[in-house]
N, C-alpha and C. Protein backbone atom coordinates (compact mmCIF):
# COMPACT_ATOMS: atom_id res chain seq x y z
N UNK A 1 0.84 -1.18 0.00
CA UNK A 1 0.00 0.00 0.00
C UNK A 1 0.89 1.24 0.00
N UNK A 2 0.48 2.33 -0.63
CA UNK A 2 1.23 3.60 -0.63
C UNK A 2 0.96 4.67 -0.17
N UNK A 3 0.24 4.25 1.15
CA UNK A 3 -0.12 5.25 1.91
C UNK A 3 -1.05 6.51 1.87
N UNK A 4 -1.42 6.54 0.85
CA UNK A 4 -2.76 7.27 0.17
C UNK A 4 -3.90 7.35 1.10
N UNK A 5 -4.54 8.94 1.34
CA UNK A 5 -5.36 9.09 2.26
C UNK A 5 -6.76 8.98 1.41
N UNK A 6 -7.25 8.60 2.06
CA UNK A 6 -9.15 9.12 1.60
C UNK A 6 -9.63 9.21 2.53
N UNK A 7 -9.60 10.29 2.42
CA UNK A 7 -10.44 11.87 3.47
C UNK A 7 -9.57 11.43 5.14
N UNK A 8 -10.55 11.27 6.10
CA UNK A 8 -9.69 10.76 7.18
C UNK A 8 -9.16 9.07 7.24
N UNK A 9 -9.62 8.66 6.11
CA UNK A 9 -9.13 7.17 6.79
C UNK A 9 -8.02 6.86 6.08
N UNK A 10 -6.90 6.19 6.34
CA UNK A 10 -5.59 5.62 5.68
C UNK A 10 -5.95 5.09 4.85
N UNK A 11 -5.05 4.34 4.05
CA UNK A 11 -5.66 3.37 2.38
C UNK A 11 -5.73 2.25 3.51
N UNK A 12 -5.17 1.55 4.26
CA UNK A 12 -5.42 0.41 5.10
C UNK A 12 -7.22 -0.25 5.27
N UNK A 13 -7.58 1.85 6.36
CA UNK A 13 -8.44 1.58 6.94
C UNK A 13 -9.93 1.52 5.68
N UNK A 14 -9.53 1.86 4.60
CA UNK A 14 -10.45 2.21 3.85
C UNK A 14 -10.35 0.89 2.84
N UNK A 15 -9.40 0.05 2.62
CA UNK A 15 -9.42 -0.94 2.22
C UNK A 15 -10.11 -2.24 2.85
N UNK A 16 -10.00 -2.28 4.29
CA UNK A 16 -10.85 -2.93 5.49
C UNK A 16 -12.07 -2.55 5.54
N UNK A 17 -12.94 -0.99 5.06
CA UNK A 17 -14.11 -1.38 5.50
C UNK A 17 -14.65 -1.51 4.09
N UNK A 18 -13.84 -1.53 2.41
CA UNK A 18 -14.19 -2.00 1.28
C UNK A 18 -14.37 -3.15 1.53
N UNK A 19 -13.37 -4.23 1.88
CA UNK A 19 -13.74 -5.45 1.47
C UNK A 19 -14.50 -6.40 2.80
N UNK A 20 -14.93 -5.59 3.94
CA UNK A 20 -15.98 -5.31 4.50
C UNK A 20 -17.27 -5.66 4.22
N UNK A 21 -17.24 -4.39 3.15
CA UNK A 21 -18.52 -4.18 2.78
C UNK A 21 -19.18 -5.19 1.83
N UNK A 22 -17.90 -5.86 1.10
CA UNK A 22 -18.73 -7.44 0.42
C UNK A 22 -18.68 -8.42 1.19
N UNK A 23 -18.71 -8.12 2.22
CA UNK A 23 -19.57 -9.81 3.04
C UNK A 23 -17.95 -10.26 3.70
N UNK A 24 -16.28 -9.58 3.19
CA UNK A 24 -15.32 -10.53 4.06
C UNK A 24 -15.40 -10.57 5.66
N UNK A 25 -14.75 -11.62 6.37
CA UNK A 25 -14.65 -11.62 7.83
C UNK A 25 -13.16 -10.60 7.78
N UNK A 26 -12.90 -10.59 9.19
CA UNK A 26 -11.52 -9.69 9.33
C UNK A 26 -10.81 -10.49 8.92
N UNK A 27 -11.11 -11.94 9.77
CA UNK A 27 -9.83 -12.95 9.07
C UNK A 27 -9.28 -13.61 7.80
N UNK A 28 -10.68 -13.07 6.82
CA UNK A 28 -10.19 -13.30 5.57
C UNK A 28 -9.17 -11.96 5.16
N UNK A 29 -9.78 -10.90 5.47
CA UNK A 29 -8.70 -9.73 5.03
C UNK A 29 -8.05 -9.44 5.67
N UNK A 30 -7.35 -10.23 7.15
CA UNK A 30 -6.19 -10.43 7.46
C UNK A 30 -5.10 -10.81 6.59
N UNK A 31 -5.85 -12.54 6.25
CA UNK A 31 -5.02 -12.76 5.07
C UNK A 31 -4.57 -12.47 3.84
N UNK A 32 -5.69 -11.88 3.32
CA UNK A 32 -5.50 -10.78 2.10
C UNK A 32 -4.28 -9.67 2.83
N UNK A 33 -4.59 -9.08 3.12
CA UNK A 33 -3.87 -7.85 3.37
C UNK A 33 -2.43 -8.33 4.08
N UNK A 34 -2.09 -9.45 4.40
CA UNK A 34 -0.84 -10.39 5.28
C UNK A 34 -0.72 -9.89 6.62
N UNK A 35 -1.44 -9.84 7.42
CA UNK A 35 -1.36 -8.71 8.68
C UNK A 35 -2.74 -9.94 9.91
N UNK A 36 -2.85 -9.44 10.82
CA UNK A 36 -3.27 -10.44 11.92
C UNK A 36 -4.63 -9.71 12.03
N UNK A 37 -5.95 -10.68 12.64
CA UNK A 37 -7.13 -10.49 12.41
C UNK A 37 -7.32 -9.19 13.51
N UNK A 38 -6.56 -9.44 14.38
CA UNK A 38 -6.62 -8.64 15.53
C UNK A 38 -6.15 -6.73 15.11
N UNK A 39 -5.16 -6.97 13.88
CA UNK A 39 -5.05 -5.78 13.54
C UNK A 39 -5.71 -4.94 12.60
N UNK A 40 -6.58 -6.38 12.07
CA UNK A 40 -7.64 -5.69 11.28
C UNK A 40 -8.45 -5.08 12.02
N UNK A 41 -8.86 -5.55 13.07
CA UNK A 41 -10.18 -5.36 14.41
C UNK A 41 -9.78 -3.83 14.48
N UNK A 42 -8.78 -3.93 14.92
CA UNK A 42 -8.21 -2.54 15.40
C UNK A 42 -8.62 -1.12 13.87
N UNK A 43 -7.91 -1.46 12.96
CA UNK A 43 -7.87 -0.68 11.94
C UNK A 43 -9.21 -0.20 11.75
N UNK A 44 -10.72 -1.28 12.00
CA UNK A 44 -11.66 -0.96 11.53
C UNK A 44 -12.59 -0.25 12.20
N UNK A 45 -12.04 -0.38 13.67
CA UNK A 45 -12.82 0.32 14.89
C UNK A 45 -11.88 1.59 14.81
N UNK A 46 -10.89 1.71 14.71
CA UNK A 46 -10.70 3.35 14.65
C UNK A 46 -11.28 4.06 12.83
N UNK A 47 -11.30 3.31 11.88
CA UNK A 47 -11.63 3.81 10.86
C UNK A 47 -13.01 4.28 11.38
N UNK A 48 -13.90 3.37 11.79
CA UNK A 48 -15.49 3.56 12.14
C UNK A 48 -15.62 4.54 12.70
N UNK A 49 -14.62 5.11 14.04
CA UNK A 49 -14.58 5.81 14.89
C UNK A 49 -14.07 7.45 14.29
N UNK A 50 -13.68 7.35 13.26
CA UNK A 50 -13.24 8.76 12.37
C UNK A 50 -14.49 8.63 11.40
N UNK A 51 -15.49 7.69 10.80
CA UNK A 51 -16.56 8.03 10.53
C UNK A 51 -17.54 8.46 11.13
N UNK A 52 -17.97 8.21 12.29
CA UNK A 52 -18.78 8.62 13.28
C UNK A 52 -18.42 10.16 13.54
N UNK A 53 -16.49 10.34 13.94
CA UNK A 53 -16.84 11.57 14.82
C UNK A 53 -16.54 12.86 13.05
N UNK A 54 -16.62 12.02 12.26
CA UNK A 54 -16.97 13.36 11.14
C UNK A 54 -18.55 13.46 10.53
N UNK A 55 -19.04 12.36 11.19
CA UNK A 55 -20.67 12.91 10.68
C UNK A 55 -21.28 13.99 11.91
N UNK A 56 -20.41 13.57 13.07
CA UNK A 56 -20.75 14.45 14.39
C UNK A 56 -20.39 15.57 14.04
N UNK A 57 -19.14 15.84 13.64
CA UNK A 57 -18.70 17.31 13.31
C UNK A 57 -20.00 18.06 12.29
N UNK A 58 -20.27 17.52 11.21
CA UNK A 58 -20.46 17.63 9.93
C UNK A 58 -22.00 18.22 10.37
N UNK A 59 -22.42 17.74 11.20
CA UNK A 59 -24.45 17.78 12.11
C UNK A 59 -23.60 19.47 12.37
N UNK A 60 -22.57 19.23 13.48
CA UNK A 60 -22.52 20.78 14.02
C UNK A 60 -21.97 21.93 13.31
N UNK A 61 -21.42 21.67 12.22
CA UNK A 61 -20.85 22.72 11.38
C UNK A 61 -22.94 22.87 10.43
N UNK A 62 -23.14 21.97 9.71
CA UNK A 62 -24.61 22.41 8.94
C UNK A 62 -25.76 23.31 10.24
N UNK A 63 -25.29 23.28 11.45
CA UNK A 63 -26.49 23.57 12.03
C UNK A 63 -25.94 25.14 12.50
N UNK A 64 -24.50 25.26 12.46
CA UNK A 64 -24.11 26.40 13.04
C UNK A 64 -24.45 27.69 11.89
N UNK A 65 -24.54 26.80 10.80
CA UNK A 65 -24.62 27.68 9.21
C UNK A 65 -26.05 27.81 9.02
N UNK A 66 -26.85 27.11 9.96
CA UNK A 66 -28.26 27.32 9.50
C UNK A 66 -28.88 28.28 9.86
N UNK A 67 -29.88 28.82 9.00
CA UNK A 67 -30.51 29.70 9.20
C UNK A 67 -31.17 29.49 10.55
N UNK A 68 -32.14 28.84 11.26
CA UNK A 68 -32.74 28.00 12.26
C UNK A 68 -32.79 26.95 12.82
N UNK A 69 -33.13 26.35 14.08
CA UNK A 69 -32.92 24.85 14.54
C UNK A 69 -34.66 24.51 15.05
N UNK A 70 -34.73 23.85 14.42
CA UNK A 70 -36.60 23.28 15.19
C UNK A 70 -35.85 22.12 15.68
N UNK A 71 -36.43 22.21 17.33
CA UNK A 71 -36.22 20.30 17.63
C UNK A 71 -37.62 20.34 18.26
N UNK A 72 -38.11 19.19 17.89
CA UNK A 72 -39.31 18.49 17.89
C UNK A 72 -39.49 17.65 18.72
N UNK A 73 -40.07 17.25 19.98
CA UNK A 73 -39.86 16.39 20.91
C UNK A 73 -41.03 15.29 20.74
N UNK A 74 -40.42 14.26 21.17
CA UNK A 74 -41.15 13.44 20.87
C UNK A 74 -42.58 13.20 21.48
N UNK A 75 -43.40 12.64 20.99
CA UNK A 75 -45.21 12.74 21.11
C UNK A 75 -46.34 13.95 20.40
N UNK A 76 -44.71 14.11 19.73
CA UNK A 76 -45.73 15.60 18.77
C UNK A 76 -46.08 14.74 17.43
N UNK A 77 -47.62 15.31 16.61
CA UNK A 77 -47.92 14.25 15.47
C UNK A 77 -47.49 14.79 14.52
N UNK A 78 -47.02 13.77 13.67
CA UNK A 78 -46.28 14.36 12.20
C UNK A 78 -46.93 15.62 11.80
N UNK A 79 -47.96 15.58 11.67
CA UNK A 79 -49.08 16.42 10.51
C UNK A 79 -49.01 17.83 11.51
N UNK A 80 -48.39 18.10 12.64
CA UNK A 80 -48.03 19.01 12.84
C UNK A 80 -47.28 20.13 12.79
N UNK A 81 -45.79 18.90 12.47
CA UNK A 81 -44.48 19.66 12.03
C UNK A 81 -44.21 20.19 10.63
N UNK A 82 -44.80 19.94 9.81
CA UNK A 82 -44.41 21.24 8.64
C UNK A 82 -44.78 22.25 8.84
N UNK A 83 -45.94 22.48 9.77
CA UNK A 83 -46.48 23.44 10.19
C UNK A 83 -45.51 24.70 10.95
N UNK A 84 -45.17 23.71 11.90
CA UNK A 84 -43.99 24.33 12.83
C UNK A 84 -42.95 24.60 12.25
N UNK A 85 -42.76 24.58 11.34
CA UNK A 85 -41.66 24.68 10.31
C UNK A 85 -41.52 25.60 9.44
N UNK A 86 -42.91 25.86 8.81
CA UNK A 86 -42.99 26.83 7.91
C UNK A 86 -42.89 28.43 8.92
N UNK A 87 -43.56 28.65 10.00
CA UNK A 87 -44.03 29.09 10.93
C UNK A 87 -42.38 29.91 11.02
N UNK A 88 -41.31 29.31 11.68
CA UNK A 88 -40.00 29.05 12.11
C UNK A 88 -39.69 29.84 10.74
N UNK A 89 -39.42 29.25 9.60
CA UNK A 89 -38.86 29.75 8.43
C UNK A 89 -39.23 30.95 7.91
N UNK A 90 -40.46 31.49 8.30
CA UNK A 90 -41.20 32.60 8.07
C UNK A 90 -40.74 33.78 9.57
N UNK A 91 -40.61 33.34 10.62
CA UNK A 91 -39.97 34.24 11.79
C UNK A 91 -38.71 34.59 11.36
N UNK A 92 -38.08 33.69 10.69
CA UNK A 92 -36.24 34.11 10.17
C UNK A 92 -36.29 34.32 9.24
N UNK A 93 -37.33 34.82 8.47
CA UNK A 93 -37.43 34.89 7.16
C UNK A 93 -36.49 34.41 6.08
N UNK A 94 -36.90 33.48 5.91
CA UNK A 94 -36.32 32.42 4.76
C UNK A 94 -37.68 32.09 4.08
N UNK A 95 -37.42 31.97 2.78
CA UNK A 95 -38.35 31.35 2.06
C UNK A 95 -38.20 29.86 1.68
N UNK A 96 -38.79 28.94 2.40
CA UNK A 96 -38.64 27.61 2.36
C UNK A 96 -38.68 26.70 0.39
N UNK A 97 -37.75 25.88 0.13
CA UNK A 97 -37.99 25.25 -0.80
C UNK A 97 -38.48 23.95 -0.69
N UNK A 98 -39.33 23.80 0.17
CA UNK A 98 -40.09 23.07 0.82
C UNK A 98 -42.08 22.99 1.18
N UNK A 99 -42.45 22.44 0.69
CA UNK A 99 -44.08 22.45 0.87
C UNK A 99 -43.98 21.56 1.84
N UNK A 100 -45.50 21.39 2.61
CA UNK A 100 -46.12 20.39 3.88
C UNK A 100 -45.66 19.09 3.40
N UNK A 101 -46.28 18.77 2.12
CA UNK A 101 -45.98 17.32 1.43
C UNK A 101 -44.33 16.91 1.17
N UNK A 102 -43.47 17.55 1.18
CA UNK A 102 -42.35 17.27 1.20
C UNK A 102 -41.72 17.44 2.46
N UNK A 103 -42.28 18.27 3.41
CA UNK A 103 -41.33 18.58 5.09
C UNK A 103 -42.12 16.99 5.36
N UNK A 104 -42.76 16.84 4.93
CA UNK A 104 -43.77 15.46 6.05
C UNK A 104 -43.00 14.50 5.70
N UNK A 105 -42.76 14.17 3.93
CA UNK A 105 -42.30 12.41 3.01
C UNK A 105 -40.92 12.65 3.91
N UNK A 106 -40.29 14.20 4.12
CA UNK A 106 -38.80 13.83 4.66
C UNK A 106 -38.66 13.62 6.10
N UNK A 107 -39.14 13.90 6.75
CA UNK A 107 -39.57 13.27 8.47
C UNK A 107 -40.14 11.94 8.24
N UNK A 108 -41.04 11.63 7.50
CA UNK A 108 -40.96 10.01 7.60
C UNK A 108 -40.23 9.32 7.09
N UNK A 109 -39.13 9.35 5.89
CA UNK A 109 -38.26 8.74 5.59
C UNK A 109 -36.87 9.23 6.33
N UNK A 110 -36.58 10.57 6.53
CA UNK A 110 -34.90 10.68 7.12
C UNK A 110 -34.90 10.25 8.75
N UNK A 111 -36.02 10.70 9.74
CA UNK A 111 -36.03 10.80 10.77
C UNK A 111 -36.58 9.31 10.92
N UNK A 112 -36.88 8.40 9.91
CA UNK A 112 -37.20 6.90 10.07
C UNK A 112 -38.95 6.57 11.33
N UNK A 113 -39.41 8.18 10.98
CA UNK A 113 -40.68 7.73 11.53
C UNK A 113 -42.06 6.85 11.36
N UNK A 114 -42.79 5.65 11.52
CA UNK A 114 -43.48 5.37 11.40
C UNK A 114 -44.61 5.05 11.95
N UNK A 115 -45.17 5.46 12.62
CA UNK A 115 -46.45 5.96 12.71
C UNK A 115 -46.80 7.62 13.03
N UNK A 116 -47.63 7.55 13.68
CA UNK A 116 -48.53 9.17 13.51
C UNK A 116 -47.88 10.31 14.45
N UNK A 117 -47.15 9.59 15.15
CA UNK A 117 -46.21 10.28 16.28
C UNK A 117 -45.09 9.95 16.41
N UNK A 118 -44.32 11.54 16.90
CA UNK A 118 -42.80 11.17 16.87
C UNK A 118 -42.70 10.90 18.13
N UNK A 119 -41.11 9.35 18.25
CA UNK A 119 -41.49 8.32 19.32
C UNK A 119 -40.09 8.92 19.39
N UNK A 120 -39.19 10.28 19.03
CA UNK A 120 -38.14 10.29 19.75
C UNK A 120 -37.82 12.02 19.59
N UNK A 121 -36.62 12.33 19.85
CA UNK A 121 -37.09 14.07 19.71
C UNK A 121 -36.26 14.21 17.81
N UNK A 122 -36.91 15.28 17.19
CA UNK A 122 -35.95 15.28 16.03
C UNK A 122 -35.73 16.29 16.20
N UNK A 123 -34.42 16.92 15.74
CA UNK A 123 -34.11 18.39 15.22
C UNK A 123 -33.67 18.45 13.23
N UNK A 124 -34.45 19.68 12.95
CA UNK A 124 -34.43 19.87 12.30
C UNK A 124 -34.16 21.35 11.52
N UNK A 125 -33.16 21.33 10.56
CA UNK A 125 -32.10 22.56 10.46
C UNK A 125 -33.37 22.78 9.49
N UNK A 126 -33.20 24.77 9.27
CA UNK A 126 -33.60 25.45 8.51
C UNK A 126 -32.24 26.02 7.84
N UNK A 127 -31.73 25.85 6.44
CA UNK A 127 -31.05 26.35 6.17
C UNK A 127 -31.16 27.90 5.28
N UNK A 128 -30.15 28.73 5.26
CA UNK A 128 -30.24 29.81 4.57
C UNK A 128 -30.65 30.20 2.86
N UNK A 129 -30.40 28.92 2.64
CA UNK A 129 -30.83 28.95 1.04
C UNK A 129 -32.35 28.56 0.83
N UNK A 130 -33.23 28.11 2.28
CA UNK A 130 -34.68 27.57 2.04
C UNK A 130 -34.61 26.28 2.10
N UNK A 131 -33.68 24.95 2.30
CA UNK A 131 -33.72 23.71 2.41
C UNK A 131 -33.67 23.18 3.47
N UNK A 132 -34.51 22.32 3.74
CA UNK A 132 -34.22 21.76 5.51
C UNK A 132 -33.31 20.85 5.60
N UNK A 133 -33.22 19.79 6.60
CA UNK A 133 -32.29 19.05 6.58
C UNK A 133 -32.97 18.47 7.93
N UNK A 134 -33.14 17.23 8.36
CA UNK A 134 -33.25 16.33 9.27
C UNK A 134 -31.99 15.57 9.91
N UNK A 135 -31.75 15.57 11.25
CA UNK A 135 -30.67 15.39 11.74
C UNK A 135 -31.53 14.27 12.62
N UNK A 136 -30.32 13.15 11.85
CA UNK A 136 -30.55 12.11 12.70
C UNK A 136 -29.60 11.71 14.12
């Protein structure tokens, strides 16, 4: 390997969670890679661990840039929150690129809600250009 970065992870760690991702055990890409299962373990829990803390960063840099923050606590009913939303986007005046029918399809698909009430709290960015964003 020649040491080649992609983004934060080494070519190692990014080669471990490629061949990962088709179904290998560590101990097969131990052997692939000539190196011990145990150091794969290692490579893939800190790779994971630089994916995690850059989606963490990535939530607090989009929210610091946002125009607004709605968090929504949970037991409030869907068919409420575009409401609360538009409401929000109109106090900070932003003009939303967003209708009811699209703030709703994206709270039930990003925020993974299914039924009529939210069963956990969501926040949800208003950004400056009019686009929301659901933070999971």
């Amino acid at each position: 390997m020649t040491g080649k970065k992609y983004g934060l992870l080494t070519e190692k760690q990014y080669r471990i969670l490629e061949l990962r991702s088709k179904g290998y055990t560590q101990a097969q890409i131990a052997r692939i890679l000539g190196t011990s299962r145990s150091n794969v373990s290692m490579l893939e829990k800190a790779a994971l661990e630089k994916i995690r803390l850059a989606k963490e960063t990535l939530k607090l840099y989009q929210e610091l840039n946002s125009a607004a923050v709605v968090t929504v606590e949970p037991g409030t009913h869907l068919v409420d929150i575009p409401g609360i939303i538009l409401r929000k986007a109109d106090e900070v005046n932003v003009k939303l690129r967003a209708n009811f029918t699209l703030i709703y399809d994206m709270l039930r698909y990003k925020a993974g809600q299914r039924g009529k009430i939210t069963d956990r709290k969501i926040k949800i960015l208003i950004m400056k250009d009019g686009s929301i964003d659901v933070l999971d």
